[in-house]
Each structure stands twice: as C-alpha cells, then as structure tokens.
PDB file of N, CA and C in Angstrom:
ATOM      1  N   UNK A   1     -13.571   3.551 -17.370  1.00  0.00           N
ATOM      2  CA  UNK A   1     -12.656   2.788 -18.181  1.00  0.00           C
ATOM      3  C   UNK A   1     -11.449   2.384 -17.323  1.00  0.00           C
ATOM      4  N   UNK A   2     -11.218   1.001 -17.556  1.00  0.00           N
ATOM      5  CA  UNK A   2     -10.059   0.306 -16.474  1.00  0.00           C
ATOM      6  C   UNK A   2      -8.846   1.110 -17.426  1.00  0.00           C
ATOM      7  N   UNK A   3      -7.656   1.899 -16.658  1.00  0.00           N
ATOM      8  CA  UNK A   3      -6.258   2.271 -17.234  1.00  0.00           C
ATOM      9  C   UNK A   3      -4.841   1.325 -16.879  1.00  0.00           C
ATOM     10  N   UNK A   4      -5.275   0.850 -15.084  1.00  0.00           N
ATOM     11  CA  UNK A   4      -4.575  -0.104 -15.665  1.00  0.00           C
ATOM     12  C   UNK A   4      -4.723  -1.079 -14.482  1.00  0.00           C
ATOM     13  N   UNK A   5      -3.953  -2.326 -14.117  1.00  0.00           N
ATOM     14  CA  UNK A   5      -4.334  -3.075 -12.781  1.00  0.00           C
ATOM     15  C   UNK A   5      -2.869  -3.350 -12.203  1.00  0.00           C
ATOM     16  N   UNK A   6      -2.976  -4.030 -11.355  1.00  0.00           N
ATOM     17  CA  UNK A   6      -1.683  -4.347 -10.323  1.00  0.00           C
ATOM     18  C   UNK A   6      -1.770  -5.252  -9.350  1.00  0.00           C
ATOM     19  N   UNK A   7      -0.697  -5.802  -9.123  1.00  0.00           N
ATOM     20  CA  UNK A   7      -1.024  -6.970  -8.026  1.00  0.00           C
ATOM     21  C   UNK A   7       0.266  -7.571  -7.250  1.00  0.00           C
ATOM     22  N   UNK A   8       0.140  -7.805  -5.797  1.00  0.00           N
ATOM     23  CA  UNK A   8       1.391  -7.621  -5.579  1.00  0.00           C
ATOM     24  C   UNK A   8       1.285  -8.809  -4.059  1.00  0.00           C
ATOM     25  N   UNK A   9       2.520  -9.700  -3.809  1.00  0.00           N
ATOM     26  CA  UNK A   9       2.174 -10.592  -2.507  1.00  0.00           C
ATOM     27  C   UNK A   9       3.343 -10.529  -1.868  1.00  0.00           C
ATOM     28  N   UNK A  10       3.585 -10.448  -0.758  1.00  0.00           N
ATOM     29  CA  UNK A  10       4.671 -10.676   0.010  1.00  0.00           C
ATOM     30  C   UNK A  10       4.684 -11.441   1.346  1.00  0.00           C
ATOM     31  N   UNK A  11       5.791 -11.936   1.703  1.00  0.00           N
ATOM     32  CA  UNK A  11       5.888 -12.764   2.343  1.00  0.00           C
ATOM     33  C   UNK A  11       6.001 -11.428   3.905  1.00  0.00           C
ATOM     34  N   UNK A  12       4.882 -12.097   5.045  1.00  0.00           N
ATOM     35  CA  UNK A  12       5.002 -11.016   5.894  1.00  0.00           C
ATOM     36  C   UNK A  12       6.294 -10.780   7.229  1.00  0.00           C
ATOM     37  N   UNK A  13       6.804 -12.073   6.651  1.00  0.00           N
ATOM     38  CA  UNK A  13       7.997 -11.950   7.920  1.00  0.00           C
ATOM     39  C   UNK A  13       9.414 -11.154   6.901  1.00  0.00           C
ATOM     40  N   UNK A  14       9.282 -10.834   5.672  1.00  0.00           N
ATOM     41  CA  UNK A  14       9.798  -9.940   4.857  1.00  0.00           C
ATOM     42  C   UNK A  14       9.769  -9.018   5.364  1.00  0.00           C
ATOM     43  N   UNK A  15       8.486  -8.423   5.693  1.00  0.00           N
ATOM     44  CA  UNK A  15       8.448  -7.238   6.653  1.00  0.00           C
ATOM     45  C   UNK A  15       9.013  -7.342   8.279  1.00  0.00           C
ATOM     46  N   UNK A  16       8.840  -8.106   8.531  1.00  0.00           N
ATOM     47  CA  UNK A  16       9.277  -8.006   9.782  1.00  0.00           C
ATOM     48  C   UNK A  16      11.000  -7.945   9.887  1.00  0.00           C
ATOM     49  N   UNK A  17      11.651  -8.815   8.799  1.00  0.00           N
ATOM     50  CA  UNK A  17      13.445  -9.171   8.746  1.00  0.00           C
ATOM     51  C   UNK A  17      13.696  -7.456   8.557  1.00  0.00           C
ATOM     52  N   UNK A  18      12.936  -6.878   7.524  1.00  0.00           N
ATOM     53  CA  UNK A  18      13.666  -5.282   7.144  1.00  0.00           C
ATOM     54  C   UNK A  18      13.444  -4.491   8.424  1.00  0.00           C
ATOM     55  N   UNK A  19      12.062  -4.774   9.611  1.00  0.00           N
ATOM     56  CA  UNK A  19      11.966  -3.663  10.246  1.00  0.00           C
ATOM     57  C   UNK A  19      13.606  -4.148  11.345  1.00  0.00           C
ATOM     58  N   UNK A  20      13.881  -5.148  11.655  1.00  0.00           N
ATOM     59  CA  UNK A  20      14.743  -6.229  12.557  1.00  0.00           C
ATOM     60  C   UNK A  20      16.049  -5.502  11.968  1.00  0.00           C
ATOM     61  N   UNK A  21      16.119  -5.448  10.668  1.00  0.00           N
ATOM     62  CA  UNK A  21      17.621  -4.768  10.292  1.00  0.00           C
ATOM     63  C   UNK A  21      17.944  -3.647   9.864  1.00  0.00           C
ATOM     64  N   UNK A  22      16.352  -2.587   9.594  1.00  0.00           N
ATOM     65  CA  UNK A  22      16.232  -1.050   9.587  1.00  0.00           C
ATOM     66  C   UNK A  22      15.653  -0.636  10.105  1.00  0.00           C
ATOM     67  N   UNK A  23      15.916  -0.354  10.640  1.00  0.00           N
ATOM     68  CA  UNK A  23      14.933  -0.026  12.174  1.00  0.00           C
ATOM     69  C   UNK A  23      14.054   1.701  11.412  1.00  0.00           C
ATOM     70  N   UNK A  24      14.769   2.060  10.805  1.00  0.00           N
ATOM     71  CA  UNK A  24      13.832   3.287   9.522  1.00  0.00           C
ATOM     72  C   UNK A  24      13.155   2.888   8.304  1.00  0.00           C
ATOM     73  N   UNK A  25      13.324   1.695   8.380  1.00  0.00           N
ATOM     74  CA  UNK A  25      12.660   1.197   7.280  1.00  0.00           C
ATOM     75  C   UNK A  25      10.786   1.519   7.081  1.00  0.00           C
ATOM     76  N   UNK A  26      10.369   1.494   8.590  1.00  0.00           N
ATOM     77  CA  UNK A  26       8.447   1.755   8.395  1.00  0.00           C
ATOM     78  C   UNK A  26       8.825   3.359   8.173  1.00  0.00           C
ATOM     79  N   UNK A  27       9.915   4.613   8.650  1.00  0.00           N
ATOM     80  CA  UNK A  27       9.720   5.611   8.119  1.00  0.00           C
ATOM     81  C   UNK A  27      10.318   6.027   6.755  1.00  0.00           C
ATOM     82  N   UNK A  28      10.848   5.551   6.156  1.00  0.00           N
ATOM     83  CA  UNK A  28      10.920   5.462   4.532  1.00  0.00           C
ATOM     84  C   UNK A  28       9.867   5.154   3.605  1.00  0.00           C
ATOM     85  N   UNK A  29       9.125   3.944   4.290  1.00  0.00           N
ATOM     86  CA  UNK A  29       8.104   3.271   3.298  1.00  0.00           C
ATOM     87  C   UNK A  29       6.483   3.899   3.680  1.00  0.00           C
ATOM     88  N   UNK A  30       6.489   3.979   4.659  1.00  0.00           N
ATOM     89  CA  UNK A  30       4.815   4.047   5.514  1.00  0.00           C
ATOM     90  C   UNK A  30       4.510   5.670   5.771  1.00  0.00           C
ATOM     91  N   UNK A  31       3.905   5.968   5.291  1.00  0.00           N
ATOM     92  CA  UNK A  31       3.289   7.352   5.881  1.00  0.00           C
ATOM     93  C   UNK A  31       3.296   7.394   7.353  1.00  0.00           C
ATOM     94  N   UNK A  32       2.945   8.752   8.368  1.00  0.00           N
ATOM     95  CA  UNK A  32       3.303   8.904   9.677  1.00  0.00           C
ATOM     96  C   UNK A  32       1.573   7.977   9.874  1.00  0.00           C
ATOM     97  N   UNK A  33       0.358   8.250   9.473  1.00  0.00           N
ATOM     98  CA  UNK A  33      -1.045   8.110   9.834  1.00  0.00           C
ATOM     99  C   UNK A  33      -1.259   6.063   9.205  1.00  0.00           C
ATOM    100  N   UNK A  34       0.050   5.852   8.520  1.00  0.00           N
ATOM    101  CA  UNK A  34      -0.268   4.192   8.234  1.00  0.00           C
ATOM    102  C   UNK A  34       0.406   3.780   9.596  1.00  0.00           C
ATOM    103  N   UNK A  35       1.598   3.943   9.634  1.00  0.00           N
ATOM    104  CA  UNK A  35       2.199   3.866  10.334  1.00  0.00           C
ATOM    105  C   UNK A  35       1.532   3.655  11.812  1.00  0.00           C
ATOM    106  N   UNK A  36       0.904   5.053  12.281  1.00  0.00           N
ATOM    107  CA  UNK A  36       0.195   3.891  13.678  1.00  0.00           C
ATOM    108  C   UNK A  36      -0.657   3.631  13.667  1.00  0.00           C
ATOM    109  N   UNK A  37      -1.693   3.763  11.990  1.00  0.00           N
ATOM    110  CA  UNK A  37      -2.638   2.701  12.150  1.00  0.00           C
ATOM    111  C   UNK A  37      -2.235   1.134  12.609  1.00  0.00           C
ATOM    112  N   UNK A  38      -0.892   0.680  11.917  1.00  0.00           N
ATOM    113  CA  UNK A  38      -0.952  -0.556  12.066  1.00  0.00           C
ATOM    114  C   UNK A  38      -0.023  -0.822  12.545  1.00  0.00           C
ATOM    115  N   UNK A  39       0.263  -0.272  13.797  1.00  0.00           N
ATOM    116  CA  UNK A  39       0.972  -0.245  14.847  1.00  0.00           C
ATOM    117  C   UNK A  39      -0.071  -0.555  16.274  1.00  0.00           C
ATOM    118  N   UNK A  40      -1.257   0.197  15.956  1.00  0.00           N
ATOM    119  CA  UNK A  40      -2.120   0.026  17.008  1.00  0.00           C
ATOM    120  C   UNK A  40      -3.082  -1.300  16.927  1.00  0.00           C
ATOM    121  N   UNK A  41      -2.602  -2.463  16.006  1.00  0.00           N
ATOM    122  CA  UNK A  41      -3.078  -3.362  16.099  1.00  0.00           C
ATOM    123  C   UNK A  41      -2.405  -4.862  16.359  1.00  0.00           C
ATOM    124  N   UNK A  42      -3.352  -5.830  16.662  1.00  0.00           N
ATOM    125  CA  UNK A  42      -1.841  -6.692  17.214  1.00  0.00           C
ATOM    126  C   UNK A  42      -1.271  -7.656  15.950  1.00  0.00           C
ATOM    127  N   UNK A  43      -2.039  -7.243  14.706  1.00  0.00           N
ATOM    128  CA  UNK A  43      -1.367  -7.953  13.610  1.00  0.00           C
ATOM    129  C   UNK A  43      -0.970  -7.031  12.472  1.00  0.00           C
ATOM    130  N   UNK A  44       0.180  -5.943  13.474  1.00  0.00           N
ATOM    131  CA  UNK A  44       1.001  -4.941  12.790  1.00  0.00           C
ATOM    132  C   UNK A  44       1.590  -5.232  11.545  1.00  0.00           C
ATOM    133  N   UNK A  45       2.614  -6.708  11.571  1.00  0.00           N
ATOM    134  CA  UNK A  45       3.232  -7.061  10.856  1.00  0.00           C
ATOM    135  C   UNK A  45       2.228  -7.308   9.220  1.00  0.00           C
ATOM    136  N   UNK A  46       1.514  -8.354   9.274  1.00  0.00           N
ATOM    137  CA  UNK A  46      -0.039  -8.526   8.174  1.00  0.00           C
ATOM    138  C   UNK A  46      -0.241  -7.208   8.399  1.00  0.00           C
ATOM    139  N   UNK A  47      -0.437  -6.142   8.698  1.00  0.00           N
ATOM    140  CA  UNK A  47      -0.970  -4.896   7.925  1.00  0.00           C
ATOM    141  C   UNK A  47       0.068  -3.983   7.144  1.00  0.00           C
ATOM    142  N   UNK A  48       1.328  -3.861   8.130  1.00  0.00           N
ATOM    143  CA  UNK A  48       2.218  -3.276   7.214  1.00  0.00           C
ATOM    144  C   UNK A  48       2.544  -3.800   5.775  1.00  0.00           C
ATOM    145  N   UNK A  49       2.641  -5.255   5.796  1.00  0.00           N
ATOM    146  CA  UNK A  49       2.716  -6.200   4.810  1.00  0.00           C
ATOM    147  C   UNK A  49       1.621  -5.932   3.603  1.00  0.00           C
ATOM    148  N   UNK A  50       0.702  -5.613   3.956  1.00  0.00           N
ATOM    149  CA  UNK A  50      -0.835  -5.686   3.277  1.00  0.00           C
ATOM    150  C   UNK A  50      -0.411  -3.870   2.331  1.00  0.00           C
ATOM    151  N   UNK A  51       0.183  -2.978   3.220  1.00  0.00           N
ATOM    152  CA  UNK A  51       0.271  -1.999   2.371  1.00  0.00           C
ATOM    153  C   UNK A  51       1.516  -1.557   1.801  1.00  0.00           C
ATOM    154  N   UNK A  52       2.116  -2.113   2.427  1.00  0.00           N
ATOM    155  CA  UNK A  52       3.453  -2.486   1.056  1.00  0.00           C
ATOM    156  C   UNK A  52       3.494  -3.300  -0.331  1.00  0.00           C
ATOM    157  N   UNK A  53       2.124  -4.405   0.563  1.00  0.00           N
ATOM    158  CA  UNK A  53       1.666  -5.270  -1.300  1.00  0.00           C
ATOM    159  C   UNK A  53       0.964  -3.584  -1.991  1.00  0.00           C
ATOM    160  N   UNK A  54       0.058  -3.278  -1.438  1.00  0.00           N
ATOM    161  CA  UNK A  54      -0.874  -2.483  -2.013  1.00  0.00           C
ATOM    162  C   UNK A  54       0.013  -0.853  -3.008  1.00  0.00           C
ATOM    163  N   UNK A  55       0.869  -0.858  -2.326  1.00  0.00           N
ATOM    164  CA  UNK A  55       1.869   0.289  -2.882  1.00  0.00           C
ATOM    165  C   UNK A  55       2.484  -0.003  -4.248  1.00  0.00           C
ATOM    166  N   UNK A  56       3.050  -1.784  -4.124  1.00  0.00           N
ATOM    167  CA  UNK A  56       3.719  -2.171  -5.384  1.00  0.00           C
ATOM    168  C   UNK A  56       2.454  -2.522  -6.793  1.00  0.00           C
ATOM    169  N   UNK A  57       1.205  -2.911  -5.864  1.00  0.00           N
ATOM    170  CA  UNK A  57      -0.092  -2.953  -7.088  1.00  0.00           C
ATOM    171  C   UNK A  57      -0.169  -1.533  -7.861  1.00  0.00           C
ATOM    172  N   UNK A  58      -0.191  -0.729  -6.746  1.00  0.00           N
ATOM    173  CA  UNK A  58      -0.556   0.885  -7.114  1.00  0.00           C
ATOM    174  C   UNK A  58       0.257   0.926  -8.571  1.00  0.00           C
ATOM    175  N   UNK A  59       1.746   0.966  -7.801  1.00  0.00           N
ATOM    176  CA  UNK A  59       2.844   1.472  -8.732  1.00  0.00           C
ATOM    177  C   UNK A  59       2.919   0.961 -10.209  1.00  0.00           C
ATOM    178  N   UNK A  60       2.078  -0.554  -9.819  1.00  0.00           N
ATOM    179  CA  UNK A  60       2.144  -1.372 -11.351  1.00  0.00           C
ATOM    180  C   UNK A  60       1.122  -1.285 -12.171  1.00  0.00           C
ATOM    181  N   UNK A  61      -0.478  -0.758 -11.750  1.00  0.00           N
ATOM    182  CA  UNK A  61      -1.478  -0.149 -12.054  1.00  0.00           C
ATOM    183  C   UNK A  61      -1.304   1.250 -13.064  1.00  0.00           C
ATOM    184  N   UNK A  62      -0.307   2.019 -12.442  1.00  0.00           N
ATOM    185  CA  UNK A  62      -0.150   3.150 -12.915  1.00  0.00           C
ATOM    186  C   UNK A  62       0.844   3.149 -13.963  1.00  0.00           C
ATOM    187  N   UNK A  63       1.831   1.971 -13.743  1.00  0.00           N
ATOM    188  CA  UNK A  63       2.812   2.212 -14.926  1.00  0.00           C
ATOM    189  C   UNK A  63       3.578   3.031 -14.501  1.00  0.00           C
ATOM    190  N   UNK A  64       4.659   2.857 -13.139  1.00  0.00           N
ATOM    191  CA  UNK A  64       5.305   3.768 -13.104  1.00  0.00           C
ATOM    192  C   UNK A  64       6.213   3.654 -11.773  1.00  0.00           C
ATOM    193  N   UNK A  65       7.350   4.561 -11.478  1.00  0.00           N
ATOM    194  CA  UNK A  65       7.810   4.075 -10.035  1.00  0.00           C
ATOM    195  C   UNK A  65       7.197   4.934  -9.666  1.00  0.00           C
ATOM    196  N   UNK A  66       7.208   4.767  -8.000  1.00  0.00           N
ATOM    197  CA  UNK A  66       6.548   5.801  -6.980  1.00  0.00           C
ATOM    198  C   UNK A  66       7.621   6.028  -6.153  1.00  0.00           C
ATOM    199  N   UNK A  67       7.470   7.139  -5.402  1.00  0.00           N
ATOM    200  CA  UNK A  67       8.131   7.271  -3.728  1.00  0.00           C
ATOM    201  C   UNK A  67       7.062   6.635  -2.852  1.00  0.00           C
ATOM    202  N   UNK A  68       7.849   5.791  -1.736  1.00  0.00           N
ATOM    203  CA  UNK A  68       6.480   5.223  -1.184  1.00  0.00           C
ATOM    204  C   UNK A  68       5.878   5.772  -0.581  1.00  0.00           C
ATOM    205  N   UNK A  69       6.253   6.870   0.110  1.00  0.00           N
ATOM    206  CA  UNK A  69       5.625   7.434   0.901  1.00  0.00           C
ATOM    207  C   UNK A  69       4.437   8.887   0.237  1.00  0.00           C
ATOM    208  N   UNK A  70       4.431   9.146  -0.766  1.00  0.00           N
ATOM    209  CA  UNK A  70       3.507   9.260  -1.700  1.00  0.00           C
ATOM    210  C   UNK A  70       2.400   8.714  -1.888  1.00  0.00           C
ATOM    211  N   UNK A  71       2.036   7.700  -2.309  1.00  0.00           N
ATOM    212  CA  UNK A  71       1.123   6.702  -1.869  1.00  0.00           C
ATOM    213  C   UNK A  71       0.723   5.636  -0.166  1.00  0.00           C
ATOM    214  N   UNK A  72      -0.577   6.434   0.034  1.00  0.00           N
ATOM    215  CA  UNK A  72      -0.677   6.149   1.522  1.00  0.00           C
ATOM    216  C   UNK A  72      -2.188   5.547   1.384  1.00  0.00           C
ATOM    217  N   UNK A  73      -2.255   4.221   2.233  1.00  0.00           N
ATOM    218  CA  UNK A  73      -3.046   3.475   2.274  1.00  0.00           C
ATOM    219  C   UNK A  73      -3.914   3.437   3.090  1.00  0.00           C
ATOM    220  N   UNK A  74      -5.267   4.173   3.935  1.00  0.00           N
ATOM    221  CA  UNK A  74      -5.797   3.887   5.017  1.00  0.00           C
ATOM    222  C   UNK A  74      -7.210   3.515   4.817  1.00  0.00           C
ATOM    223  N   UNK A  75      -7.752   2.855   5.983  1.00  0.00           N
ATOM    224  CA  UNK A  75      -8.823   2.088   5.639  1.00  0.00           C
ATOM    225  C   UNK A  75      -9.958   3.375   6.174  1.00  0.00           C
ATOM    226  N   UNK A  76     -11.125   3.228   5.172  1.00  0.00           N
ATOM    227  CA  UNK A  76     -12.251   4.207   5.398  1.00  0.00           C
ATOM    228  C   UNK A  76     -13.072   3.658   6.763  1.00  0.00           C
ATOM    229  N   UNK A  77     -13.976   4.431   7.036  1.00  0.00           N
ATOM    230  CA  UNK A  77     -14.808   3.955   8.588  1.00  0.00           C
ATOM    231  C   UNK A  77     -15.391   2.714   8.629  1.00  0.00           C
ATOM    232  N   UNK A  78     -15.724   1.998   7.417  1.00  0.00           N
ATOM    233  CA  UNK A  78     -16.433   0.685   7.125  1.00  0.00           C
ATOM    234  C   UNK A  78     -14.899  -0.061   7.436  1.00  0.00           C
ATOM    235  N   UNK A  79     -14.147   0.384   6.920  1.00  0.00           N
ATOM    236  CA  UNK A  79     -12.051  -0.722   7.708  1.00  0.00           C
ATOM    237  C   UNK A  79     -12.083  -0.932   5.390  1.00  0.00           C
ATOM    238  N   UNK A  80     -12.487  -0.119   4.068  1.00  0.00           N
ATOM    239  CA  UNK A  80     -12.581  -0.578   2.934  1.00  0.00           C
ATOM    240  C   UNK A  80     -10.989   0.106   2.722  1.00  0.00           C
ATOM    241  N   UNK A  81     -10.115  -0.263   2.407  1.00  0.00           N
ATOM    242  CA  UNK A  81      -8.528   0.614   2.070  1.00  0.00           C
ATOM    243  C   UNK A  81      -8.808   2.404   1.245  1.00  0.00           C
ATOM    244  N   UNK A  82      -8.321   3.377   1.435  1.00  0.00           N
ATOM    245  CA  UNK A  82      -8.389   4.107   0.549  1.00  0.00           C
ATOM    246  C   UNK A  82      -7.370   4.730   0.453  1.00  0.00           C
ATOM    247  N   UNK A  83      -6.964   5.144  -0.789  1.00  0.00           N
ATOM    248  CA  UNK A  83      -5.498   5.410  -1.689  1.00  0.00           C
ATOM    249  C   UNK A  83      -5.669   6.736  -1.512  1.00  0.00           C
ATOM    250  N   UNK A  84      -4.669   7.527  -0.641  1.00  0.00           N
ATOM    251  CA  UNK A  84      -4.460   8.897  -0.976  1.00  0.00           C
ATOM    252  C   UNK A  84      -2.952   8.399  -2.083  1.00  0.00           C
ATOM    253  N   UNK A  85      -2.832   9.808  -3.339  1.00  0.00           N
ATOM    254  CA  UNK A  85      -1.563   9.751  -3.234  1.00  0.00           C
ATOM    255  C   UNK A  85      -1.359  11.678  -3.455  1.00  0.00           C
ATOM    256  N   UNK A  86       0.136  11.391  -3.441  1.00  0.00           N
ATOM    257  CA  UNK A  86       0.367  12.711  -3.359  1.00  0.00           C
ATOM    258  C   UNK A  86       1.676  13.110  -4.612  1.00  0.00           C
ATOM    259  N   UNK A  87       2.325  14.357  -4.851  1.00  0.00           N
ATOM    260  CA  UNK A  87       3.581  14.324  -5.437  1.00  0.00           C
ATOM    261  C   UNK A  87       3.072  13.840  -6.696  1.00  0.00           C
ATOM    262  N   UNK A  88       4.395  13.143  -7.585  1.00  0.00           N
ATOM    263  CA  UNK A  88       4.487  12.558  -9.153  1.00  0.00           C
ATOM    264  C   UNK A  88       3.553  11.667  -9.019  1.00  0.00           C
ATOM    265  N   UNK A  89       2.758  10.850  -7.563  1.00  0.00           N
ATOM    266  CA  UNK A  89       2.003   9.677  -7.492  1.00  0.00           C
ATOM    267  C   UNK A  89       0.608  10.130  -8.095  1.00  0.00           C
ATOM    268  N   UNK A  90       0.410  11.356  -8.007  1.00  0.00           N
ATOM    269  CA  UNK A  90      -1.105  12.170  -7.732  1.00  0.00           C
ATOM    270  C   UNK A  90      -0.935  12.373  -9.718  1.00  0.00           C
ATOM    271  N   UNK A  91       0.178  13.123  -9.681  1.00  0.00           N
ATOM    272  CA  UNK A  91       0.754  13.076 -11.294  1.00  0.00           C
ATOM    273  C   UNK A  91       0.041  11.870 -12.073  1.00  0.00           C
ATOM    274  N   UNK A  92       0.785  11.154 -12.053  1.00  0.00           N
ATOM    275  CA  UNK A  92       0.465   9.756 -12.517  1.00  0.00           C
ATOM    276  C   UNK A  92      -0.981   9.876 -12.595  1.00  0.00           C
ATOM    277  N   UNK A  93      -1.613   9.748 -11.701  1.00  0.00           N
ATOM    278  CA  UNK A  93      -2.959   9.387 -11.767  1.00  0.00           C
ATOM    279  C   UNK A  93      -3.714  10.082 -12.719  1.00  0.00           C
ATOM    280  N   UNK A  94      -3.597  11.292 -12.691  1.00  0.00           N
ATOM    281  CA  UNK A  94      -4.319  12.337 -13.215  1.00  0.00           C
ATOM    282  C   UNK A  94      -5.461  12.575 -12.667  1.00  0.00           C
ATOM    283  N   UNK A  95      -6.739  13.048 -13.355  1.00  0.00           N
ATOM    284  CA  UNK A  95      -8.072  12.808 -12.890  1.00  0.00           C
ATOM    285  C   UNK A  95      -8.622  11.211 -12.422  1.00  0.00           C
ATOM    286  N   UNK A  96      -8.144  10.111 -12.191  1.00  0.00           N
ATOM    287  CA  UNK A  96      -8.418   8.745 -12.050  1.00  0.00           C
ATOM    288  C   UNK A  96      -8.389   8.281 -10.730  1.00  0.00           C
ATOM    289  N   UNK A  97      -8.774   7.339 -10.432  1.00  0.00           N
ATOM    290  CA  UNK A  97      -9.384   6.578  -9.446  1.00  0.00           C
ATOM    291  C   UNK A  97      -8.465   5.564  -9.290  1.00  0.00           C
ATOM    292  N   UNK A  98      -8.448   5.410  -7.918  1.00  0.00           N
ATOM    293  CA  UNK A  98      -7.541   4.026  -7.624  1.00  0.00           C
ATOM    294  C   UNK A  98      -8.241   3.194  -6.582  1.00  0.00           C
ATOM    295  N   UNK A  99      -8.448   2.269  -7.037  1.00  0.00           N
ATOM    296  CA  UNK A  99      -9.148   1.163  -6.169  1.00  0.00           C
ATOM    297  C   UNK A  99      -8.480  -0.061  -5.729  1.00  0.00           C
ATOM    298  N   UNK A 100      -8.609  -0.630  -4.415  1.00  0.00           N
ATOM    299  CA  UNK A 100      -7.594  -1.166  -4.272  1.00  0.00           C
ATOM    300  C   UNK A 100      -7.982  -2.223  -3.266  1.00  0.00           C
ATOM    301  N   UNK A 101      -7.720  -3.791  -3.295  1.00  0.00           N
ATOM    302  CA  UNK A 101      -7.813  -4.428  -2.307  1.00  0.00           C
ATOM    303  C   UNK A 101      -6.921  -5.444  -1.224  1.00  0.00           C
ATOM    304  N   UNK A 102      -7.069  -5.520  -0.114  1.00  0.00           N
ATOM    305  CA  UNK A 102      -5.864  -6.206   0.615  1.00  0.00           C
ATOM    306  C   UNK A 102      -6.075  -6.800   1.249  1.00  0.00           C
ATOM    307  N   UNK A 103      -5.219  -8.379   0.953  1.00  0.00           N
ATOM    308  CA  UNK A 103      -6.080  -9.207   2.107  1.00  0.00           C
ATOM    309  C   UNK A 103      -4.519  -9.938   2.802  1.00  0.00           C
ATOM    310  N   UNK A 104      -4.576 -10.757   3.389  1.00  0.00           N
ATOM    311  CA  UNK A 104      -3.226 -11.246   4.312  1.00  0.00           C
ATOM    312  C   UNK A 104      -4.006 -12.270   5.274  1.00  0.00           C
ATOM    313  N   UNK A 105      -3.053 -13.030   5.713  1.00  0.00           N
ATOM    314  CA  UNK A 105      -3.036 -14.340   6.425  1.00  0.00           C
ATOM    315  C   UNK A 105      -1.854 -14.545   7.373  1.00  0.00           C
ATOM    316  N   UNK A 106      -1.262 -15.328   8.195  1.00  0.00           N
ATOM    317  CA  UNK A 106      -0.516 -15.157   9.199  1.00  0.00           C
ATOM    318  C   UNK A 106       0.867 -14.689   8.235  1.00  0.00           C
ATOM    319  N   UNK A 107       1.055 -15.271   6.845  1.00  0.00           N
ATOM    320  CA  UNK A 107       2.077 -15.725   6.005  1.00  0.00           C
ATOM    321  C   UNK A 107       2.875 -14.739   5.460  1.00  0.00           C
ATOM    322  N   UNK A 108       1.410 -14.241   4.372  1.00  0.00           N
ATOM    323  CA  UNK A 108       1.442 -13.292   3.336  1.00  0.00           C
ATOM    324  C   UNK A 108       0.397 -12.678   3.387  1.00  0.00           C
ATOM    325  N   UNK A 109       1.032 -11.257   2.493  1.00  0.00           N
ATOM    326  CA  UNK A 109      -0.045 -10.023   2.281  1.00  0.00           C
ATOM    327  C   UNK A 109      -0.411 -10.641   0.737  1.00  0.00           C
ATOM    328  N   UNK A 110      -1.808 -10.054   0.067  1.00  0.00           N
ATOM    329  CA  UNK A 110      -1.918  -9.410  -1.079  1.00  0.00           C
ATOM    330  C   UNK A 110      -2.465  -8.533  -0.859  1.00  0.00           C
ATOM    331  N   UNK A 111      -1.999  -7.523  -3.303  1.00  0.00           N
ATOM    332  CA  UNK A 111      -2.903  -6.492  -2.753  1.00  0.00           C
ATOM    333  C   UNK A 111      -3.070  -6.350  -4.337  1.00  0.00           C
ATOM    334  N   UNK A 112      -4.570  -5.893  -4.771  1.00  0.00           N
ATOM    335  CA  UNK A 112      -4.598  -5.620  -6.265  1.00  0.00           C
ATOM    336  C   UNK A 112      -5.645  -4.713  -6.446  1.00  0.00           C
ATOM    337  N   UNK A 113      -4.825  -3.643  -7.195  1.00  0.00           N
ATOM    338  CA  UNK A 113      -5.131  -2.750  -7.638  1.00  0.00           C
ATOM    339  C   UNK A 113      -5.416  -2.264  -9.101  1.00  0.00           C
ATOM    340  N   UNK A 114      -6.535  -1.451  -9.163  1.00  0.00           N
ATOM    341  CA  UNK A 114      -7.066  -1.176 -10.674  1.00  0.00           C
ATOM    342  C   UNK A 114      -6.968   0.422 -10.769  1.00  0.00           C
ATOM    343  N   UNK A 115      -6.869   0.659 -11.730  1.00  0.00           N
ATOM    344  CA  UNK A 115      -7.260   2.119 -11.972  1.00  0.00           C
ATOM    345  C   UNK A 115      -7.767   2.593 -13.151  1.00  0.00           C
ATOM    346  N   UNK A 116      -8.779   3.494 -12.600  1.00  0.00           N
ATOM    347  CA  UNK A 116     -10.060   4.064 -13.334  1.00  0.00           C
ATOM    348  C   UNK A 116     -10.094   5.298 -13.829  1.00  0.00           C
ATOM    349  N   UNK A 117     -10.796   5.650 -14.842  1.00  0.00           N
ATOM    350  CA  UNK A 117     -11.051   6.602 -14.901  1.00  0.00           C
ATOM    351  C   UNK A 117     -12.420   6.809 -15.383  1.00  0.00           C
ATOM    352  N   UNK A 118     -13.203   8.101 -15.159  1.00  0.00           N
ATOM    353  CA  UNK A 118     -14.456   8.397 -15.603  1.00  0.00           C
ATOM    354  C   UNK A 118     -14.614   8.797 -16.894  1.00  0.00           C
TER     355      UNK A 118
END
C-alpha cells in the first residue's frame, strides 16, 4: 500500500553557490559514505544535487521534517539509489519501504519518492 509520495527538483548550480559560500555545507547535508561517493565522480555537482532532490522527496513522502543527514542516499551494485534512514527518519517510516528515484542533467536534479508499506 502506497503511504505516501514526494518529489523534488533543483537547480544544480544551487548546489554548487552553497558549497562556494559554505564550505560545511556537504557536511551538514550529506552523509560521510554520500559524500565521497559523489565526490569520486566527475559530475559531483548532478549527484550531490540528485540527493538533496531525493532527501526533500523522502521528507515529503513521509510527511514530515528530517535531519538530513538521517536520510542517506547510496546507489546499490546495479548504480539503483537506496534509502538508508536513521534517527526520527527510521521513526517516521516505521515498518515501510522507501523507494526512490533520481535523475539530473547538466542543469537540474530530480528525485521522487514513494513510500510503502507491506
């Protein structure tokens, strides 16, 4: 049963102006393991972007605020996103499922998210 969905786009040089004027800004928002995932690629900016959309889908899926760093985004061995969360985020969820997709272009991220339960 769908509980709830989310969807979220940002502009990716958004990400780039906050990292330019907080230089703590990827350690506030990004887990340490997102963090150099998409650091170790050369379209850092579109990925950080991609899971900052995916955080605000989460949060709007669930009905709720998050800490961001609670919700952590990494891609499974196939590269498919998968949602750990942790804290009030894990709360929220309860027994449920979060599914989640992210796509981006030089521009913008999206990211939309559903959540399930059995």
């Amino acid at each position: 049963m769908i509980i709830g969905i989310g969807t979220d786009i940002i502009e990716v040089n958004r990400i780039k102006d906050c990292l330019a004027r907080h230089p703590k800004f990827t350690e506030r928002v990004f887990t340490d393991a997102e963090t150099a995932y998409c650091f170790s690629h050369a379209g850092w900016a579109e990925r950080l972007a991609g899971r900052f959309a995916a955080k605000e889908a989460i949060a709007k899926a669930l009905g709720t605020r998050l800490r961001w760093r609670d919700v952590e985004v990494l891609p499974d061995a196939a590269g498919k996103p998968v949602v750990h969360l942790r804290n009030k985020a894990a709360e929220a969820l309860g027994k449920g499922r979060v599914l989640v997709s992210i796509s981006h272009c030089r521009t913008h991220a999206v990211a939309y998210a559903i959540v399930v339960s059995d």
